[in-house]
PDB file of N, CA and C in Angstrom:
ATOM      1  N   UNK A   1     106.375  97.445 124.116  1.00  0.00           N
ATOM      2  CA  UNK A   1     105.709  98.724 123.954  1.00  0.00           C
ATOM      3  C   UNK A   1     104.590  98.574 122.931  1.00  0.00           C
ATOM      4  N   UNK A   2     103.304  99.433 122.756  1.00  0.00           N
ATOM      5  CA  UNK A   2     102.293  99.744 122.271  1.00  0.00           C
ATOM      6  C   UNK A   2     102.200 100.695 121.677  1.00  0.00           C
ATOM      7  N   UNK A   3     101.590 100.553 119.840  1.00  0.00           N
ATOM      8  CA  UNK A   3     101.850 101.720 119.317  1.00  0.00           C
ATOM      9  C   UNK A   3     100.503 101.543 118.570  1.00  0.00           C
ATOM     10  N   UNK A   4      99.992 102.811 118.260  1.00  0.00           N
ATOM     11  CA  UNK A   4      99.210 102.867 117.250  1.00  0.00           C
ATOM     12  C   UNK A   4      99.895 103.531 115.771  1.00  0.00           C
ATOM     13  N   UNK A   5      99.084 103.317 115.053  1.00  0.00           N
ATOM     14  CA  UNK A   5      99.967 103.146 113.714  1.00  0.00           C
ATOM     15  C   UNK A   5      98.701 102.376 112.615  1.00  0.00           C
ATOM     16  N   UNK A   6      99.532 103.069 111.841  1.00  0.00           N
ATOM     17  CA  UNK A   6      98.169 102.156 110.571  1.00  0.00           C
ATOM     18  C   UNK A   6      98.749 100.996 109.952  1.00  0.00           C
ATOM     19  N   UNK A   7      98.217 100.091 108.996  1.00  0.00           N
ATOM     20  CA  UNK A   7      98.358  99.545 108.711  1.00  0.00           C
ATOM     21  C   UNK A   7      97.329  98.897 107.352  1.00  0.00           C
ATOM     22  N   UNK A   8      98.354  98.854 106.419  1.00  0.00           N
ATOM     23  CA  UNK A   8      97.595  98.931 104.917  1.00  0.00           C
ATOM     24  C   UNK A   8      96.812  97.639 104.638  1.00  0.00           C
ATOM     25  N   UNK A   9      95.617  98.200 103.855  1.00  0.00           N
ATOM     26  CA  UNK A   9      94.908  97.035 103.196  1.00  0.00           C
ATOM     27  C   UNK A   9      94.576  97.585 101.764  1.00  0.00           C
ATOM     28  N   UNK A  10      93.423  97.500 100.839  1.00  0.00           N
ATOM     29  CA  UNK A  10      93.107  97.411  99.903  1.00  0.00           C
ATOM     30  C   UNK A  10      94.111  97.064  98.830  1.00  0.00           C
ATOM     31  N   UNK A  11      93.947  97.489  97.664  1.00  0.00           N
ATOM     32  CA  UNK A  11      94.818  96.914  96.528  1.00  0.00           C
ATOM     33  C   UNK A  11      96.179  97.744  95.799  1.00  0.00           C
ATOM     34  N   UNK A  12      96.810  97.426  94.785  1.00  0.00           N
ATOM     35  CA  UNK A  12      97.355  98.230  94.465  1.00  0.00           C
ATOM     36  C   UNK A  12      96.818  99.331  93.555  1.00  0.00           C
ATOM     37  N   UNK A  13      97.520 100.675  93.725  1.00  0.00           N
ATOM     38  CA  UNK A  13      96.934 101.852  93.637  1.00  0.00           C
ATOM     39  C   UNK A  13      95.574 102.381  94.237  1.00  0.00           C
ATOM     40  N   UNK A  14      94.991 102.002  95.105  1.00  0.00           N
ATOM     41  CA  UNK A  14      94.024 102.225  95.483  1.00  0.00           C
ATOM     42  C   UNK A  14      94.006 101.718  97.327  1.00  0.00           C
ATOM     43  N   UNK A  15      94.906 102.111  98.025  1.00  0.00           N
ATOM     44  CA  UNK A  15      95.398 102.297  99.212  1.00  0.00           C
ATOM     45  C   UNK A  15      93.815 102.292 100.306  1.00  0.00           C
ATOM     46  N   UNK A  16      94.193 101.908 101.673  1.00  0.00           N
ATOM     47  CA  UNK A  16      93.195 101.609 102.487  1.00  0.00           C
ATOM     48  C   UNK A  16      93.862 101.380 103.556  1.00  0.00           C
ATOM     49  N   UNK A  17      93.937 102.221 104.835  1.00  0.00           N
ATOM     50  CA  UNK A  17      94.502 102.127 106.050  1.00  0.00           C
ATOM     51  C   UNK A  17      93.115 101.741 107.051  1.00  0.00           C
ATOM     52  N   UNK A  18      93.888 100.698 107.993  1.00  0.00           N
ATOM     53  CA  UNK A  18      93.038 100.230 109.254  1.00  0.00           C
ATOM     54  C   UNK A  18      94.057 101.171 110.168  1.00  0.00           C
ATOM     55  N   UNK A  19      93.640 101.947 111.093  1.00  0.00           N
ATOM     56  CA  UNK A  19      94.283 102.501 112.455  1.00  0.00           C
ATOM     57  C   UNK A  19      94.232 101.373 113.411  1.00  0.00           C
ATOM     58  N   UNK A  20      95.415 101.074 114.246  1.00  0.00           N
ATOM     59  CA  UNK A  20      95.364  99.442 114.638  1.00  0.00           C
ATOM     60  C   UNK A  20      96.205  99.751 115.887  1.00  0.00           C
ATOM     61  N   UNK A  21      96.151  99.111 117.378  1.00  0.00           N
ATOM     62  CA  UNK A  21      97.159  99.218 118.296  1.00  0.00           C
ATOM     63  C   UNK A  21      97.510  97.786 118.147  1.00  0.00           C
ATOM     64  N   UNK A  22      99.147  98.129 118.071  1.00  0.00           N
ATOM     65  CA  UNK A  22      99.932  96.682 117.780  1.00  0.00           C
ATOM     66  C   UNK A  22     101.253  97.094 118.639  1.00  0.00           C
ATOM     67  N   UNK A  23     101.740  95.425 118.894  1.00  0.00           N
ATOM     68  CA  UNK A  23     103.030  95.420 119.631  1.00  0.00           C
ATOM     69  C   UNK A  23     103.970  96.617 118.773  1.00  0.00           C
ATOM     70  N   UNK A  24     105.252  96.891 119.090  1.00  0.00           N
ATOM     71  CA  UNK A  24     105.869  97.499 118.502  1.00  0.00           C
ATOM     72  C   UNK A  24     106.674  96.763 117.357  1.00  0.00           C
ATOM     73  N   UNK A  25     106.909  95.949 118.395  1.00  0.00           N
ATOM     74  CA  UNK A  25     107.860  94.763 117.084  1.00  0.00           C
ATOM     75  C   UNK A  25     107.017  93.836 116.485  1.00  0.00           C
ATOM     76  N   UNK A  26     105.814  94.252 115.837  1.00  0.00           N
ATOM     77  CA  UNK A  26     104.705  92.920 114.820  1.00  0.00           C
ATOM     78  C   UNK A  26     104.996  93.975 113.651  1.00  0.00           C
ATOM     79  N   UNK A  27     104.742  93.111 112.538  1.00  0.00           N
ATOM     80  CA  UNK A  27     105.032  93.725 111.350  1.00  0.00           C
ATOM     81  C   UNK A  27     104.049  95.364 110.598  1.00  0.00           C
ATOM     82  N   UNK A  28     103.855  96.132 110.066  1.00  0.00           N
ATOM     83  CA  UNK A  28     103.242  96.731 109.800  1.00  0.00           C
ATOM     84  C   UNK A  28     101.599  96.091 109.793  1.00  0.00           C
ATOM     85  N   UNK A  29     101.395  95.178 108.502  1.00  0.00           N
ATOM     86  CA  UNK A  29     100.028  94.897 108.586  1.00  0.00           C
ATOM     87  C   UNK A  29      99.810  93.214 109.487  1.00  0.00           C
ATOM     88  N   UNK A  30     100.716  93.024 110.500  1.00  0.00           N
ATOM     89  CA  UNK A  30     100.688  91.744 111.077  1.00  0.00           C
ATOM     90  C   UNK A  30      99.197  91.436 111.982  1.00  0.00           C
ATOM     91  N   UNK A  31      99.660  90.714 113.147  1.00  0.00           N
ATOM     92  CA  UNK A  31      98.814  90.903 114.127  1.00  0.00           C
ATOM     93  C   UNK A  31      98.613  92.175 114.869  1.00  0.00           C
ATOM     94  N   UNK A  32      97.255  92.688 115.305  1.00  0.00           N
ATOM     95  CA  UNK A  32      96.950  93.620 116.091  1.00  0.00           C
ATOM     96  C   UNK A  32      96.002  93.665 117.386  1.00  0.00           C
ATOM     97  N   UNK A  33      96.466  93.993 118.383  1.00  0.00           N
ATOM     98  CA  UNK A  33      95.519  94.413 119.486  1.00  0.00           C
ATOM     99  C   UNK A  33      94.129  94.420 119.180  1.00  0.00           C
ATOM    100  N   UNK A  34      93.910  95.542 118.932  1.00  0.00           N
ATOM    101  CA  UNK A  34      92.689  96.311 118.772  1.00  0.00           C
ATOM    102  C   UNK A  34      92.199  97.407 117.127  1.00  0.00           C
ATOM    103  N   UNK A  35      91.261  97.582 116.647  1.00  0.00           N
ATOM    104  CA  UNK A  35      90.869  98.378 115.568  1.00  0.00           C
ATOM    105  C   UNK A  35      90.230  99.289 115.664  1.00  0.00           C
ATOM    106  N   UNK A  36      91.022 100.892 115.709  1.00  0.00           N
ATOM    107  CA  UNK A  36      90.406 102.036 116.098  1.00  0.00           C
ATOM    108  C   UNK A  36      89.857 102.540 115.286  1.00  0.00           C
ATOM    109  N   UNK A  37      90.034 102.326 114.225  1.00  0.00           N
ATOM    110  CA  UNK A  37      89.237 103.404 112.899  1.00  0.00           C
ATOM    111  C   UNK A  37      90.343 102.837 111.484  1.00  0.00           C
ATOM    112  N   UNK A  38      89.512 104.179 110.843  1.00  0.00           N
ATOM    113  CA  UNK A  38      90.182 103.719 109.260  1.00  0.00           C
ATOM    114  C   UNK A  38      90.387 104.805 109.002  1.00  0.00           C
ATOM    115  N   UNK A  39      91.391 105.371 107.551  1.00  0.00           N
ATOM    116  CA  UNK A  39      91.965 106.102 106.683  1.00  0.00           C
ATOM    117  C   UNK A  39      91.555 105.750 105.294  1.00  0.00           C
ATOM    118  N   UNK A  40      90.983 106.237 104.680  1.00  0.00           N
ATOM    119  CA  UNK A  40      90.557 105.766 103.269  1.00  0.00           C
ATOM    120  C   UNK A  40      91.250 107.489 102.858  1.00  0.00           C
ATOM    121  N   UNK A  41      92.330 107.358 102.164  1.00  0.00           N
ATOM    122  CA  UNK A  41      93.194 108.830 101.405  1.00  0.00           C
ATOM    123  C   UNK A  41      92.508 108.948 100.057  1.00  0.00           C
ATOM    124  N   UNK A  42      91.842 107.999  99.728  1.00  0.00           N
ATOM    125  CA  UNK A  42      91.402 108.112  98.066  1.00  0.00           C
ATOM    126  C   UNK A  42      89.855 108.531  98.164  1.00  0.00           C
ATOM    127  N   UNK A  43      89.786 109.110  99.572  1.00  0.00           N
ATOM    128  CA  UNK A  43      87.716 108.907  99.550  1.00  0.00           C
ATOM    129  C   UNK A  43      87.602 110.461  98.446  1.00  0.00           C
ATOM    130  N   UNK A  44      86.446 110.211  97.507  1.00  0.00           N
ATOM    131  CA  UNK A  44      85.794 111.276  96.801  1.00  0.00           C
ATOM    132  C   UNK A  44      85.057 112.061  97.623  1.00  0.00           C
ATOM    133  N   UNK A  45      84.142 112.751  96.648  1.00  0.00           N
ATOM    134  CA  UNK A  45      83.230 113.460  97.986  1.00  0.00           C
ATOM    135  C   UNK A  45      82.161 112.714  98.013  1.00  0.00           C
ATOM    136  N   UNK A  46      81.416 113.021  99.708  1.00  0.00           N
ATOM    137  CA  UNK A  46      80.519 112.291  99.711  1.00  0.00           C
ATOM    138  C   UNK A  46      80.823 111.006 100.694  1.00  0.00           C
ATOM    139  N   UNK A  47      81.638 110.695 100.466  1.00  0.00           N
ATOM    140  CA  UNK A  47      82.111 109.041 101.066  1.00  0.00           C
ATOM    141  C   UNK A  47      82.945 109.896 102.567  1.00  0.00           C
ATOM    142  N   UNK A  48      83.090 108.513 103.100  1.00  0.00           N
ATOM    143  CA  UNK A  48      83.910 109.264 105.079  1.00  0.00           C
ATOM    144  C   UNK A  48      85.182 108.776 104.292  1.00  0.00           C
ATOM    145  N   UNK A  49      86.234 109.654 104.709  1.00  0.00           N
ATOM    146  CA  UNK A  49      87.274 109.291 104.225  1.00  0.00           C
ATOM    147  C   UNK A  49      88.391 108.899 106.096  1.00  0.00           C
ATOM    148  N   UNK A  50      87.827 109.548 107.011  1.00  0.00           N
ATOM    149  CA  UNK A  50      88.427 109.245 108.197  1.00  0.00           C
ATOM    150  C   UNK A  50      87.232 109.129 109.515  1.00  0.00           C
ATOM    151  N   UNK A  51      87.806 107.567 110.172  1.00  0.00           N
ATOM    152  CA  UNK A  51      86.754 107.445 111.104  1.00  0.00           C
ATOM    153  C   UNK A  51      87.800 107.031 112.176  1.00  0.00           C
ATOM    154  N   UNK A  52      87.595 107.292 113.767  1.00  0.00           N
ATOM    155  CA  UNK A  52      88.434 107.596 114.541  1.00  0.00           C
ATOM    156  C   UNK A  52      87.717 107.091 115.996  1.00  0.00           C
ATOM    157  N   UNK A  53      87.562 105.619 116.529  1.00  0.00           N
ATOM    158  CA  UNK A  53      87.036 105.886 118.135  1.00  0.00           C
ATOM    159  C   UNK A  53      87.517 106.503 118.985  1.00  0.00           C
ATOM    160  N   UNK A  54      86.891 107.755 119.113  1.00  0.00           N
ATOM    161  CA  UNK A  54      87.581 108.053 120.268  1.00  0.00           C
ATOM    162  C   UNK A  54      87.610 108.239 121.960  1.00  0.00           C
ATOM    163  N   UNK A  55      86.943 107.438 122.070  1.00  0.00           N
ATOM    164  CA  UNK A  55      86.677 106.583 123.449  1.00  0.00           C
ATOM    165  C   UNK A  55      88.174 105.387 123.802  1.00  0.00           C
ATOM    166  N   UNK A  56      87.821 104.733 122.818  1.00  0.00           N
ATOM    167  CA  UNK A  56      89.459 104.048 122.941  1.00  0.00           C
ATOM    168  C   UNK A  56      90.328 104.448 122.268  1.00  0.00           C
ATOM    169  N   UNK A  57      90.438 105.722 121.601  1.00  0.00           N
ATOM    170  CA  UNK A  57      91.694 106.094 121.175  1.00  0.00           C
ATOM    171  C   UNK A  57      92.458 106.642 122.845  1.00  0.00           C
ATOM    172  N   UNK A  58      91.531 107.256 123.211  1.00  0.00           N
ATOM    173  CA  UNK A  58      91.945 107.875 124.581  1.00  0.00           C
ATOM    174  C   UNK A  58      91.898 106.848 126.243  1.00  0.00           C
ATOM    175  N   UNK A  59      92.018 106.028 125.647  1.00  0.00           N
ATOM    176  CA  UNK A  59      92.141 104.749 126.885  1.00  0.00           C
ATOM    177  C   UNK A  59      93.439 104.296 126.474  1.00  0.00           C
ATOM    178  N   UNK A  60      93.621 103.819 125.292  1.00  0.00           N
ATOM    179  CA  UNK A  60      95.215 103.316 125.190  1.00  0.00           C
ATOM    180  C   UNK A  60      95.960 104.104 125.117  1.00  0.00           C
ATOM    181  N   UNK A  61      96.189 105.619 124.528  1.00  0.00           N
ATOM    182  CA  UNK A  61      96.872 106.593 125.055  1.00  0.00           C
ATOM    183  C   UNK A  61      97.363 106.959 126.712  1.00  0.00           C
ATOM    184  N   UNK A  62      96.331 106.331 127.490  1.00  0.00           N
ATOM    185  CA  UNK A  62      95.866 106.903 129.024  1.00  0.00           C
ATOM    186  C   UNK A  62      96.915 105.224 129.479  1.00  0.00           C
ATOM    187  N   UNK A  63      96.839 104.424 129.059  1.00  0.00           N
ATOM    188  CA  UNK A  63      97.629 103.169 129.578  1.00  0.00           C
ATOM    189  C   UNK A  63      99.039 103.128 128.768  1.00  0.00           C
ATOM    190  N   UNK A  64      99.716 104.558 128.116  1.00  0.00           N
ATOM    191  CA  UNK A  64     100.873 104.333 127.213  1.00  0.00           C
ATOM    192  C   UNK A  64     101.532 104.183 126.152  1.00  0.00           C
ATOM    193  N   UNK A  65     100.161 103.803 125.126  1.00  0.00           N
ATOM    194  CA  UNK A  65     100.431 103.385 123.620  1.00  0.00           C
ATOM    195  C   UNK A  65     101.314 104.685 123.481  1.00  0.00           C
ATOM    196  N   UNK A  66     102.242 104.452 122.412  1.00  0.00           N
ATOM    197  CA  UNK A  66     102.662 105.973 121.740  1.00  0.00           C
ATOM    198  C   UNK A  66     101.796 105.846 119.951  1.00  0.00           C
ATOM    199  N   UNK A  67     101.436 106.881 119.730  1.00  0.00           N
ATOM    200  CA  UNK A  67     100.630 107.102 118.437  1.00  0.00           C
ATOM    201  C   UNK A  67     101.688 107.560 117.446  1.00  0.00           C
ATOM    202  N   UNK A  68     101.826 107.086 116.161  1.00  0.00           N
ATOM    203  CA  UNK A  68     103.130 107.233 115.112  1.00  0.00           C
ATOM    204  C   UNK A  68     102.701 108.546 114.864  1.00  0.00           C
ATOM    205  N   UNK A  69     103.294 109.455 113.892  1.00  0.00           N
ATOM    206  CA  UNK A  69     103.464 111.082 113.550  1.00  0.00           C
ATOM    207  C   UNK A  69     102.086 110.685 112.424  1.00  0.00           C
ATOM    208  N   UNK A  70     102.326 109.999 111.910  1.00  0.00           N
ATOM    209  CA  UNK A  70     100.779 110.295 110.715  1.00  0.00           C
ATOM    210  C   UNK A  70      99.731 109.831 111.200  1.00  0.00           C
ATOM    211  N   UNK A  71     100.312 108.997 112.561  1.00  0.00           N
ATOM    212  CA  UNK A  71      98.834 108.797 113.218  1.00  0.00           C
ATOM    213  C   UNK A  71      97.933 110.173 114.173  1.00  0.00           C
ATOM    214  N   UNK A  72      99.004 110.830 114.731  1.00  0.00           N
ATOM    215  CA  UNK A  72      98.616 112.262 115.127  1.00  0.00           C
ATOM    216  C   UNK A  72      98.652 112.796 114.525  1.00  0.00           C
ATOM    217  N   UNK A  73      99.008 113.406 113.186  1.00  0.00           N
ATOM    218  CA  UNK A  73      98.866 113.992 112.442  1.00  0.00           C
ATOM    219  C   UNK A  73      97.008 114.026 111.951  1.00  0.00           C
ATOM    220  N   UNK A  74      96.773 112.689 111.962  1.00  0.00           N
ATOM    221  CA  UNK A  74      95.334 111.903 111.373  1.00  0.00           C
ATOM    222  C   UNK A  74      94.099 112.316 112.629  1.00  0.00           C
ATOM    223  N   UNK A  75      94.735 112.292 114.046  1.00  0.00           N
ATOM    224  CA  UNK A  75      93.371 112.507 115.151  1.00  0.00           C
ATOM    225  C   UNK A  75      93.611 114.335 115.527  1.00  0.00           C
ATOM    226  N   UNK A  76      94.897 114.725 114.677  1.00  0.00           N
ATOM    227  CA  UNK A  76      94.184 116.291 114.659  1.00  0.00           C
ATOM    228  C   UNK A  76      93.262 116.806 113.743  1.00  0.00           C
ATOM    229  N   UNK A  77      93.440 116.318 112.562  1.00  0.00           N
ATOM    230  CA  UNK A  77      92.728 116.486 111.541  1.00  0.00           C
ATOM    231  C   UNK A  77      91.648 115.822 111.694  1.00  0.00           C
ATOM    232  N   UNK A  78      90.972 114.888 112.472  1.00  0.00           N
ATOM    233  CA  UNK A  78      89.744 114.081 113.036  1.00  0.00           C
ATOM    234  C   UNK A  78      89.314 115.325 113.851  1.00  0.00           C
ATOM    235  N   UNK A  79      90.167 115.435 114.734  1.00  0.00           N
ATOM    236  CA  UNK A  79      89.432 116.614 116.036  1.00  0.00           C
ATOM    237  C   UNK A  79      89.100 117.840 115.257  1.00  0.00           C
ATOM    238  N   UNK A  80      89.697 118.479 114.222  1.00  0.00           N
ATOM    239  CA  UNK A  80      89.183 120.039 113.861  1.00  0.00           C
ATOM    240  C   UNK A  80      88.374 119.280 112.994  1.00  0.00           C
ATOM    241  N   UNK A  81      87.812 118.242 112.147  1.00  0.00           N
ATOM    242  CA  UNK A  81      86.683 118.407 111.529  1.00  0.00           C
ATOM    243  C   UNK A  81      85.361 118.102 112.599  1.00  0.00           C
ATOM    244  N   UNK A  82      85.529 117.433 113.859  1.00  0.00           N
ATOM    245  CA  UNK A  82      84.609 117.098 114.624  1.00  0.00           C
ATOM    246  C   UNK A  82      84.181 118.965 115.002  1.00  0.00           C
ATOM    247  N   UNK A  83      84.836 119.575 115.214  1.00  0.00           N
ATOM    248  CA  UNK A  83      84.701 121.079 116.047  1.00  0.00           C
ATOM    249  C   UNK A  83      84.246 121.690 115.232  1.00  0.00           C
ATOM    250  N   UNK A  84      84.341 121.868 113.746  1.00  0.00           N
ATOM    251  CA  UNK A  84      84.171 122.717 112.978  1.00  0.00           C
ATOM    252  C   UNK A  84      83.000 122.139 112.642  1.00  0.00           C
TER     253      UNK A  84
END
């Protein structure tokens, strides 16, 4: 199975998510499929704090991936700032 899900980078205290489609069973920040966007939780103002393809977010959804809860949680909050 295929999941999207994030997966951490930057340092300590200062956090940095890649949005990533990965097997189900590879480790959190292991190998990945593909790189849909990023999560930066620490962005100030001014800076993108969430970036989201969504051309292939909605192709691997359409072939099955399942998306984790903070990952939907993350492309609703993508979609109402795109609308608004």
């Amino acid at each position: 199975m295929v999941v999207i899900r994030l997966s951490r980078g930057g340092s300590k205290g200062r956090p940095f998510f890649n949005i990533v489609v990965a097997p189900k069973r590879e480790r959190r920040d292991g190998r990945f499929i593909e790189r849909l966007g990023f999560y930066n939780p620490t962005a100030v103002e001014g800076e993108e704090g969430l970036r989201i393809a969504q051309d292939r977010l909605t192709y691997w959804k359409s072939v099955g991936a399942q998306a984790s809860p903070t990952v939907e949680r993350l492309i609703k909050q993508a979609a109402a700032k795109v609308a608004a």
